[in-house]
PDB file of N, CA and C in Angstrom:
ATOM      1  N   UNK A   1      54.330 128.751  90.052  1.00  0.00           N
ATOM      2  CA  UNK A   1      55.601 128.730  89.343  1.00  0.00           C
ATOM      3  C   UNK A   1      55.966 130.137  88.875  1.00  0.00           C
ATOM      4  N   UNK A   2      57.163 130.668  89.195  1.00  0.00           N
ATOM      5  CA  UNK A   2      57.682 131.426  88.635  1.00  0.00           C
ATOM      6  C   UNK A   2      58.378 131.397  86.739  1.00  0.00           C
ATOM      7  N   UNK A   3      58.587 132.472  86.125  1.00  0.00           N
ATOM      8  CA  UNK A   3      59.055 132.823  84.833  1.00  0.00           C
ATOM      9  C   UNK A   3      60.356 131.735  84.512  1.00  0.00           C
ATOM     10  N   UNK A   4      61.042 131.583  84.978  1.00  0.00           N
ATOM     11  CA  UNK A   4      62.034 130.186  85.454  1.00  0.00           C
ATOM     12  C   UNK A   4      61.431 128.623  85.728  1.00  0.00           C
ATOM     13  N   UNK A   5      60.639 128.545  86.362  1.00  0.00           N
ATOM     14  CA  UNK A   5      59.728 127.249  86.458  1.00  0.00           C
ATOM     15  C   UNK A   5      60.211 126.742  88.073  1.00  0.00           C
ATOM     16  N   UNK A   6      60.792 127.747  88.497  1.00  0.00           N
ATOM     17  CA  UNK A   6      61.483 126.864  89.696  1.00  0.00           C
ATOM     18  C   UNK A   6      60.716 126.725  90.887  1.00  0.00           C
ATOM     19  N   UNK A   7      59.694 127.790  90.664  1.00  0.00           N
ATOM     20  CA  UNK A   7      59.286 127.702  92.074  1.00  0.00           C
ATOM     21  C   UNK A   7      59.168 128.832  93.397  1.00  0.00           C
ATOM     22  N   UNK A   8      58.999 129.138  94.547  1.00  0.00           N
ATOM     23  CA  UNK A   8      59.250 129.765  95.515  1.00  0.00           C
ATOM     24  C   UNK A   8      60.511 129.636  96.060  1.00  0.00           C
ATOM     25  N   UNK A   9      59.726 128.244  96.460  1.00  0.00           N
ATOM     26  CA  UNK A   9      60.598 127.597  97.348  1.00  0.00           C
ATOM     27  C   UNK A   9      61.912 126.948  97.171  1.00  0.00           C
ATOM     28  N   UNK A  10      62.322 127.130  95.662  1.00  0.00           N
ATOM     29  CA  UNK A  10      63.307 126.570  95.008  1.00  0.00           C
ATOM     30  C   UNK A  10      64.525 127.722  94.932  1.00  0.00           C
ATOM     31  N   UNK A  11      63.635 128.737  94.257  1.00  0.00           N
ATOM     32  CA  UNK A  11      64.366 130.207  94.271  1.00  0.00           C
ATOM     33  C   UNK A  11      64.779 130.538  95.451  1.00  0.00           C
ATOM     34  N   UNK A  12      64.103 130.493  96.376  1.00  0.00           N
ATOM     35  CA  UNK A  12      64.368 131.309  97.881  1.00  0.00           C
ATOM     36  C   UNK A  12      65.774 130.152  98.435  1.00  0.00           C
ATOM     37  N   UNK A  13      65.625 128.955  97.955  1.00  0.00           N
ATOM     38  CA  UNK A  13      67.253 127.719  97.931  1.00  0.00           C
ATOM     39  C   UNK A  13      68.192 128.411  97.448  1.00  0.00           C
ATOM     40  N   UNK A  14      67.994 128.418  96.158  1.00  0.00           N
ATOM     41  CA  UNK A  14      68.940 129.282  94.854  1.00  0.00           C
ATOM     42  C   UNK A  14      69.428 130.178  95.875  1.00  0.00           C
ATOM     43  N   UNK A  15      68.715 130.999  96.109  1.00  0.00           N
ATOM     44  CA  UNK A  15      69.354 132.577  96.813  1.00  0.00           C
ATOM     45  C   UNK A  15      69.639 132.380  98.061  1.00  0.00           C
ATOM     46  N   UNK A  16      69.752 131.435  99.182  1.00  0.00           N
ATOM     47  CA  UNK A  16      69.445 132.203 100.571  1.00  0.00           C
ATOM     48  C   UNK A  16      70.932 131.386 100.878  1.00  0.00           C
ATOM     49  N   UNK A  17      72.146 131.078 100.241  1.00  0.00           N
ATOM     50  CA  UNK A  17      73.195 130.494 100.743  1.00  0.00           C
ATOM     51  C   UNK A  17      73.954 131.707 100.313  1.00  0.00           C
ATOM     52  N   UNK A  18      73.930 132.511  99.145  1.00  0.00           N
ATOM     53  CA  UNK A  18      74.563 133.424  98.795  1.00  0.00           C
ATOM     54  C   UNK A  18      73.764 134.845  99.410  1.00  0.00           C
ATOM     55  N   UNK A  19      73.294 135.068 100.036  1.00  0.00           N
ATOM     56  CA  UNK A  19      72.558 136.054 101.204  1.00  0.00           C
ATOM     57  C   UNK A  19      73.321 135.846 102.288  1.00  0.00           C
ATOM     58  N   UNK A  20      73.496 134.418 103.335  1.00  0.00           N
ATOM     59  CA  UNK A  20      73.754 134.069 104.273  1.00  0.00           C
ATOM     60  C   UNK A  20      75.595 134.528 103.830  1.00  0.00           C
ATOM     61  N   UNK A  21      76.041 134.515 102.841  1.00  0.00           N
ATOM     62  CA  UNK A  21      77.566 134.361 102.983  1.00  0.00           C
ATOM     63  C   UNK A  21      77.661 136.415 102.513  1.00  0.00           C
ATOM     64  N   UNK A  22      76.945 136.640 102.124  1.00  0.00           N
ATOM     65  CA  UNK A  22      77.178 138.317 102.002  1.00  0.00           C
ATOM     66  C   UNK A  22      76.773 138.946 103.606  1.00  0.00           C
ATOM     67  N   UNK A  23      75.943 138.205 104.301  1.00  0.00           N
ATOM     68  CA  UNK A  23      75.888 138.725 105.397  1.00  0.00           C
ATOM     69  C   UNK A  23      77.094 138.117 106.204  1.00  0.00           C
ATOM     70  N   UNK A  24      77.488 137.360 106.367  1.00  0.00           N
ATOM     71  CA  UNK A  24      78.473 136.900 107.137  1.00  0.00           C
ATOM     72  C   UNK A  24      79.819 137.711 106.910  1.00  0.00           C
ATOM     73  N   UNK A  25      80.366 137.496 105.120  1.00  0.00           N
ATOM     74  CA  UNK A  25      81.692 138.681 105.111  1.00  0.00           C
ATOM     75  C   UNK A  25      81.002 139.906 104.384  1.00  0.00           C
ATOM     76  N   UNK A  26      80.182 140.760 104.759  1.00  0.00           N
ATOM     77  CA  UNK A  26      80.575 142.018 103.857  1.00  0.00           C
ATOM     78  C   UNK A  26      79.314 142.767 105.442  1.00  0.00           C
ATOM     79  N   UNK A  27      77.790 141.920 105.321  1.00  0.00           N
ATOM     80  CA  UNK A  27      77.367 142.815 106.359  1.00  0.00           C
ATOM     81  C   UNK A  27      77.805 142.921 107.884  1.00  0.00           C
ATOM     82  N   UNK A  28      78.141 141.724 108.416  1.00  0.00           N
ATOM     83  CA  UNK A  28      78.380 141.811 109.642  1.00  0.00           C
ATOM     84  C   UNK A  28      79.857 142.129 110.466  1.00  0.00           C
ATOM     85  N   UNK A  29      80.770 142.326 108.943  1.00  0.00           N
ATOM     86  CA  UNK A  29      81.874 143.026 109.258  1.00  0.00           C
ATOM     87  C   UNK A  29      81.750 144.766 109.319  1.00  0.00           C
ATOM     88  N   UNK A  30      80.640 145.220 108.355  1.00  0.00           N
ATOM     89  CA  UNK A  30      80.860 146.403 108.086  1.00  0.00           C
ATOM     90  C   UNK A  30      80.239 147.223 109.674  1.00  0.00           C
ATOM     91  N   UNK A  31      79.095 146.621 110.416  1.00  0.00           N
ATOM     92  CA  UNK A  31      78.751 146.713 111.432  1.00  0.00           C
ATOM     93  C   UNK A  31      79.329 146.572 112.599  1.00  0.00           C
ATOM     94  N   UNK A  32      80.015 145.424 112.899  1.00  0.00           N
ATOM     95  CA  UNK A  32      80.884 145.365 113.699  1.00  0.00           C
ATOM     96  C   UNK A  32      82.177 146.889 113.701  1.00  0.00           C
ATOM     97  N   UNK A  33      82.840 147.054 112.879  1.00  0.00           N
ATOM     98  CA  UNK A  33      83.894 147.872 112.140  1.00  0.00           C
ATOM     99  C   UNK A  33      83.058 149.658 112.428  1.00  0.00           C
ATOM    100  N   UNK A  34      82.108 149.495 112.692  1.00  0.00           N
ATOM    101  CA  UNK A  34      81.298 150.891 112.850  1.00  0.00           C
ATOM    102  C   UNK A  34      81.176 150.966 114.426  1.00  0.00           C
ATOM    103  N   UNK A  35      80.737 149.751 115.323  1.00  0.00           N
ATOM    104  CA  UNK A  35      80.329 149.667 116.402  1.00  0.00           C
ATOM    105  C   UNK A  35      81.592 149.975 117.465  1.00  0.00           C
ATOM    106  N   UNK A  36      82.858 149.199 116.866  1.00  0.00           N
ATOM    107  CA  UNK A  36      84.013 149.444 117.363  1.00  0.00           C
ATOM    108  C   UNK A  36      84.300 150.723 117.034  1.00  0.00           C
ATOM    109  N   UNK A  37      84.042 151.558 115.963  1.00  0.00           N
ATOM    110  CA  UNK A  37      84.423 153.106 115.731  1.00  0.00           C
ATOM    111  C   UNK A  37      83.799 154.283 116.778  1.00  0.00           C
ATOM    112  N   UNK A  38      82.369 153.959 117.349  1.00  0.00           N
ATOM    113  CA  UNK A  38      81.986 154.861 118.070  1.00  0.00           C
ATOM    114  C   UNK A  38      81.984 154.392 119.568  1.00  0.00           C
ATOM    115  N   UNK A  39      82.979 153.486 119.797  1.00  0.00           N
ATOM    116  CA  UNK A  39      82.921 153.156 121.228  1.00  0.00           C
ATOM    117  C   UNK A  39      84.431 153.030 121.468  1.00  0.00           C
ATOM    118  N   UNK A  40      84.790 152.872 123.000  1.00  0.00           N
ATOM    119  CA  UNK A  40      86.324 152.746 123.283  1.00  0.00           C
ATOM    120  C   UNK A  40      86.486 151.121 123.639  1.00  0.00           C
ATOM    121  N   UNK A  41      85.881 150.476 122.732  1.00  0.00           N
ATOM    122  CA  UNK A  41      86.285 149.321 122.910  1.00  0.00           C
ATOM    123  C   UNK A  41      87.508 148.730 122.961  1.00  0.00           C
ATOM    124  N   UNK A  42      87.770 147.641 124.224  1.00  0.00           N
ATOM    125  CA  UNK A  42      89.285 147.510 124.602  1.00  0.00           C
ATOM    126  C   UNK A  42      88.925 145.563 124.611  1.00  0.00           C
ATOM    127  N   UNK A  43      90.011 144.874 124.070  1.00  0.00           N
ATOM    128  CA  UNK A  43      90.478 143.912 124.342  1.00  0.00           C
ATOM    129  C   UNK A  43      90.142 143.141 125.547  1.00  0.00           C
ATOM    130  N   UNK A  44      90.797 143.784 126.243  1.00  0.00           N
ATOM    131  CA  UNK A  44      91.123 143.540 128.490  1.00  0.00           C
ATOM    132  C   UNK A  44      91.755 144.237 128.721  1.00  0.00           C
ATOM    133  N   UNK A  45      91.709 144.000 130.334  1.00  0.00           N
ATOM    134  CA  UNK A  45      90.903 145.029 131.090  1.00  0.00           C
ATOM    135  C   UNK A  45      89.743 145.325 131.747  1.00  0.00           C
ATOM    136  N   UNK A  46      89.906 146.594 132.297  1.00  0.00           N
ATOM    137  CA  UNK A  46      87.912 146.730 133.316  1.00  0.00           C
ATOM    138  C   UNK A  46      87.238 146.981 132.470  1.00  0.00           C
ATOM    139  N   UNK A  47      87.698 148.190 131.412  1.00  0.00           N
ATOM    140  CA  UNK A  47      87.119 148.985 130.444  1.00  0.00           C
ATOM    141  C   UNK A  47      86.254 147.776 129.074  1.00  0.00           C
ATOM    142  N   UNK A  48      86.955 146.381 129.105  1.00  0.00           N
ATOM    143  CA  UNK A  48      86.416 145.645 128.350  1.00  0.00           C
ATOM    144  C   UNK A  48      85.282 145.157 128.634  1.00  0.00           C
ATOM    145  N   UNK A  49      84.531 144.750 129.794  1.00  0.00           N
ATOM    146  CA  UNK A  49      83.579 144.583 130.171  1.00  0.00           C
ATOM    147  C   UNK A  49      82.641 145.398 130.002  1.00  0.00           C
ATOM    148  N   UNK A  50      82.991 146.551 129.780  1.00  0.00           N
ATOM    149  CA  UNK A  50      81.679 147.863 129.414  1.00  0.00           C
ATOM    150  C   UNK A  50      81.902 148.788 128.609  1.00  0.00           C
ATOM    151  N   UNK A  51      82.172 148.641 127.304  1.00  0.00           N
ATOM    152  CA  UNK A  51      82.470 149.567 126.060  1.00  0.00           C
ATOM    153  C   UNK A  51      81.626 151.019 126.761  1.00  0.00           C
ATOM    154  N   UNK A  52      82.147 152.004 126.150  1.00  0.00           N
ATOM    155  CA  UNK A  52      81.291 152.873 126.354  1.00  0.00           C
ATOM    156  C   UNK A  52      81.130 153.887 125.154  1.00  0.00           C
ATOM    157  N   UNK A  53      80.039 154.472 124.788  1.00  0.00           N
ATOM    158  CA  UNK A  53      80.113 155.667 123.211  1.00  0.00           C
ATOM    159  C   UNK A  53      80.523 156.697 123.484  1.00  0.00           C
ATOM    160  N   UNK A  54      81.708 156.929 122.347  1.00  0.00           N
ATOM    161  CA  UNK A  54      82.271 157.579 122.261  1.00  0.00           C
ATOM    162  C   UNK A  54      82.253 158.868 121.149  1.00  0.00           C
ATOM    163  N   UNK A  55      81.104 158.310 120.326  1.00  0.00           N
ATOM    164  CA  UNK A  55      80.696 159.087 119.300  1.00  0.00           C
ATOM    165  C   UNK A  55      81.951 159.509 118.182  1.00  0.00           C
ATOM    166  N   UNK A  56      82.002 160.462 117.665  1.00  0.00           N
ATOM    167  CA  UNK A  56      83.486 160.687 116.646  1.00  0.00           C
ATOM    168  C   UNK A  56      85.172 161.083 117.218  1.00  0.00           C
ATOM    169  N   UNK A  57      84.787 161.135 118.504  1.00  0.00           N
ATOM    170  CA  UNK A  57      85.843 161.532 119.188  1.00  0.00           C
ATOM    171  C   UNK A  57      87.498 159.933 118.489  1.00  0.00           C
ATOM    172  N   UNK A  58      86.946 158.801 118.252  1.00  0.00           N
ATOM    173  CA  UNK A  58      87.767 158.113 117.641  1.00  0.00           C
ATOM    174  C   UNK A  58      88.313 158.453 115.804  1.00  0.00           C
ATOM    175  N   UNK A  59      87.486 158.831 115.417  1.00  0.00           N
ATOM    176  CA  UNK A  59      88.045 159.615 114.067  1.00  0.00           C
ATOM    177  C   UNK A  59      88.759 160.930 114.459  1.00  0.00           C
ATOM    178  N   UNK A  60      87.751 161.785 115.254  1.00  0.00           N
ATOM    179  CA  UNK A  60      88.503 163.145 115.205  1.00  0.00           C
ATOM    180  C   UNK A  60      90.114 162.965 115.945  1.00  0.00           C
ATOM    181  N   UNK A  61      90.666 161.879 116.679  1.00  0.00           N
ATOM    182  CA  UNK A  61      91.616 161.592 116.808  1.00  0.00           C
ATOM    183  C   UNK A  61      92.197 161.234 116.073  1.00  0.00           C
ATOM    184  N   UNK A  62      91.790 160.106 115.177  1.00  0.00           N
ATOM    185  CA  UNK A  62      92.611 159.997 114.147  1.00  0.00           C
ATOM    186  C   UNK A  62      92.995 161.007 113.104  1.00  0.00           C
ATOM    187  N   UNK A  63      92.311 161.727 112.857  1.00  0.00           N
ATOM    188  CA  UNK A  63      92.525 162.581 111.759  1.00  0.00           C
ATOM    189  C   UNK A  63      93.322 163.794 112.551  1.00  0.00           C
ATOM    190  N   UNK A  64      93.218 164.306 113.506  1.00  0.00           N
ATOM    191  CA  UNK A  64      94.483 165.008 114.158  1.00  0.00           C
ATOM    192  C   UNK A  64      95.785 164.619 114.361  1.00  0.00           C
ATOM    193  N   UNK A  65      95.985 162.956 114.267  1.00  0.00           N
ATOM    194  CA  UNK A  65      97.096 162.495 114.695  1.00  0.00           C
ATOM    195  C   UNK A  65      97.908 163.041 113.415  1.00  0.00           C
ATOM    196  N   UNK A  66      98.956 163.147 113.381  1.00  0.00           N
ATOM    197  CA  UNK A  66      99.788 163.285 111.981  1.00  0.00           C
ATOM    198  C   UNK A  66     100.603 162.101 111.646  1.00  0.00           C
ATOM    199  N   UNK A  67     100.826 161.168 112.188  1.00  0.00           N
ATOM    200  CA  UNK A  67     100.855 160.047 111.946  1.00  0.00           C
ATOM    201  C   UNK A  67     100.078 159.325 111.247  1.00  0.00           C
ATOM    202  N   UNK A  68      99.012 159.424 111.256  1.00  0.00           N
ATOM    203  CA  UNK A  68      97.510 158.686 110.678  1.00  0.00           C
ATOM    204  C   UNK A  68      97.227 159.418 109.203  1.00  0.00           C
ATOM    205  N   UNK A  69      98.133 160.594 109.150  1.00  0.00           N
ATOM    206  CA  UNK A  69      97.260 161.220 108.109  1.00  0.00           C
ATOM    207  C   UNK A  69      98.798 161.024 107.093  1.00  0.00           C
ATOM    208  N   UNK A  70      99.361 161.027 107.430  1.00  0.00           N
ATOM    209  CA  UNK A  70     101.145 160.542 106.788  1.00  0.00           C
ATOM    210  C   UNK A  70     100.785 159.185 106.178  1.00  0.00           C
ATOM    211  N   UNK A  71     100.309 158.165 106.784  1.00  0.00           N
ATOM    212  CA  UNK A  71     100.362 156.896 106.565  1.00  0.00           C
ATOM    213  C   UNK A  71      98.782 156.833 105.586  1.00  0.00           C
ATOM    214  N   UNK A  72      97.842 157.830 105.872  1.00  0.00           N
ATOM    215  CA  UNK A  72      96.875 157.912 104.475  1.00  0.00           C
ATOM    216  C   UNK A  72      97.329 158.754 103.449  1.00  0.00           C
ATOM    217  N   UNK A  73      98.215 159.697 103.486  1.00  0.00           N
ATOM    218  CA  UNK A  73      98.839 160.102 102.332  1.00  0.00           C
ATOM    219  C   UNK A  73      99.420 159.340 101.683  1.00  0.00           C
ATOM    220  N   UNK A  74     100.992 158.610 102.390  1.00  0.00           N
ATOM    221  CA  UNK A  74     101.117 157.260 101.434  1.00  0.00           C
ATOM    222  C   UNK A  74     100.694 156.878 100.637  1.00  0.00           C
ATOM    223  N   UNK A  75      98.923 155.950 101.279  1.00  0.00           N
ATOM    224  CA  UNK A  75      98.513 155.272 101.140  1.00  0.00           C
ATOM    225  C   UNK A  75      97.754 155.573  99.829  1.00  0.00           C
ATOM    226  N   UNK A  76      97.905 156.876  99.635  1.00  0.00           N
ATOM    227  CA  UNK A  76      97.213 157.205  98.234  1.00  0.00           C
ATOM    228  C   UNK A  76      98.098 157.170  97.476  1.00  0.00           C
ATOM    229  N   UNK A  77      99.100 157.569  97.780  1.00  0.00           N
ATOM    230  CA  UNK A  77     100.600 158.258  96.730  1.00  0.00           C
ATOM    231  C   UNK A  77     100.731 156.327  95.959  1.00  0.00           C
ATOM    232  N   UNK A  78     100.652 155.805  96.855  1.00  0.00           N
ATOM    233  CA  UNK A  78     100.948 154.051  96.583  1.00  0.00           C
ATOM    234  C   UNK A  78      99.939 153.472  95.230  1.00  0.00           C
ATOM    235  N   UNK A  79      98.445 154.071  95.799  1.00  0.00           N
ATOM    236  CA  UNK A  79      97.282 153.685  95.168  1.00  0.00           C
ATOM    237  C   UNK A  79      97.588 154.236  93.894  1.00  0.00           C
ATOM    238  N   UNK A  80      97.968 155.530  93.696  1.00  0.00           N
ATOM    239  CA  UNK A  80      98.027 156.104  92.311  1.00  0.00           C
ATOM    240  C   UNK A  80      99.308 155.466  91.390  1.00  0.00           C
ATOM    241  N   UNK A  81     100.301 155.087  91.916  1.00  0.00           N
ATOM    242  CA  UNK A  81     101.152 154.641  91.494  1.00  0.00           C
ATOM    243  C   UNK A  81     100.897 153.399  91.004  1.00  0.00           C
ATOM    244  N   UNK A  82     100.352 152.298  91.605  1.00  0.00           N
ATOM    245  CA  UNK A  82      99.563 151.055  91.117  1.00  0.00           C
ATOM    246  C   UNK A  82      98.567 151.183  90.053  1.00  0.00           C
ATOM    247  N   UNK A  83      97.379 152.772  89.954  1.00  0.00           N
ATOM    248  CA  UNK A  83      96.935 152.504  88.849  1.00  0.00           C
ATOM    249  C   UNK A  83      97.507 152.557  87.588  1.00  0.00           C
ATOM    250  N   UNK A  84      98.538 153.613  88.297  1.00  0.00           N
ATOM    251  CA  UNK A  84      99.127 153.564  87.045  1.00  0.00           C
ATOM    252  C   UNK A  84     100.413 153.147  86.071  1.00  0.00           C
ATOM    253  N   UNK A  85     100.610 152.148  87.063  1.00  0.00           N
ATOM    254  CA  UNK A  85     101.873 151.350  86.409  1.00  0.00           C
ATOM    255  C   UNK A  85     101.015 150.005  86.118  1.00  0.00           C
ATOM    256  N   UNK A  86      99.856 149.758  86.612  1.00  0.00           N
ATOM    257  CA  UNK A  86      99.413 148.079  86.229  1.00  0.00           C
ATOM    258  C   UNK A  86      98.196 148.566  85.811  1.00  0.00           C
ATOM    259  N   UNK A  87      97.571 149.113  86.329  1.00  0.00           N
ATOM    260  CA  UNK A  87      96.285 149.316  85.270  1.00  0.00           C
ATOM    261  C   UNK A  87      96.174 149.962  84.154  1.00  0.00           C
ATOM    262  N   UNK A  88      97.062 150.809  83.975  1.00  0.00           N
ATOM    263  CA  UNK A  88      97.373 151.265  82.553  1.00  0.00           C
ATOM    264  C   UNK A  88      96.676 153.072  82.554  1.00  0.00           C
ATOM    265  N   UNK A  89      95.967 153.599  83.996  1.00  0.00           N
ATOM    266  CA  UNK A  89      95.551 154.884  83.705  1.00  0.00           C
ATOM    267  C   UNK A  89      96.822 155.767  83.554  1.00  0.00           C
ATOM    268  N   UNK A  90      96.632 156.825  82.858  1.00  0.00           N
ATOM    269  CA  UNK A  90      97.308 158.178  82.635  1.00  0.00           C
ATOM    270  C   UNK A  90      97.481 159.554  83.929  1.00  0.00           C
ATOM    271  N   UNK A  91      97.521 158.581  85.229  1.00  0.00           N
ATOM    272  CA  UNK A  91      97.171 160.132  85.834  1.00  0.00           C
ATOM    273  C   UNK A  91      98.600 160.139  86.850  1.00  0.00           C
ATOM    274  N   UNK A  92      99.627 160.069  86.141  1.00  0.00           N
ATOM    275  CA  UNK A  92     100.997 160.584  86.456  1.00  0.00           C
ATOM    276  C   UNK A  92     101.036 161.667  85.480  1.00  0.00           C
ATOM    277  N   UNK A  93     101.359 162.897  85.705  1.00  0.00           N
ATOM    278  CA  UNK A  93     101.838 163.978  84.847  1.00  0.00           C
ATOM    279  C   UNK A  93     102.971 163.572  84.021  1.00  0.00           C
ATOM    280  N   UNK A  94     103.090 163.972  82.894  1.00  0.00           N
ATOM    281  CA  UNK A  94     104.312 163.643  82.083  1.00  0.00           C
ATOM    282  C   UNK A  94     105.274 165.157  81.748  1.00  0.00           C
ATOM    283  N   UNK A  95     104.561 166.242  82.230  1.00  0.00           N
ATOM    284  CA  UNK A  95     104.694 167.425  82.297  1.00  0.00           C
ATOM    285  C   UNK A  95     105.364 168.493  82.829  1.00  0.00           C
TER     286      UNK A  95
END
């Protein structure tokens, strides 16, 4: 018996449904989401049948595009604006 009284085999119950659901949405997305980043993985097509590595050449594209980097500027200009009209931080200049 464990400090709880439950057990091993009770605890390892307790825990292994909330393991199984962190691996399902948080680990096996974050992997997938990496695997697709260093390869030219395609939908369909020939090229779908055989991903191939591509190493950073998919970021270093993105981050050259100026499109990509427009739409992450936004994407901050947006973020700061949300903290600070609903969350209540101070980091708009008043100045």
């Amino acid at each position: 018996m464990d400090s709880a009284g439950l057990g091993v085999r009770r605890a390892v119950g307790f825990v292994a449904p909330a393991l199984v659901l962190i691996g399902v949405f948080l680990v096996f997305p974050t992997l997938w989401t990496l695997y697709i980043g260093i390869t030219n993985y395609q939908l369909t097509g020939p090229a779908a049948a055989d991903p191939r590595v591509v190493g950073l050449d998919n970021v270093v594209d993105a981050v050259r595009d100026p499109l990509f980097t427009n739409s992450v500027a936004i994407q901050m200009d947006e973020s700061r604006f949300f903290r600070a009209t609903v969350a209540g931080d101070s980091c708009i200049s008043t100045t």
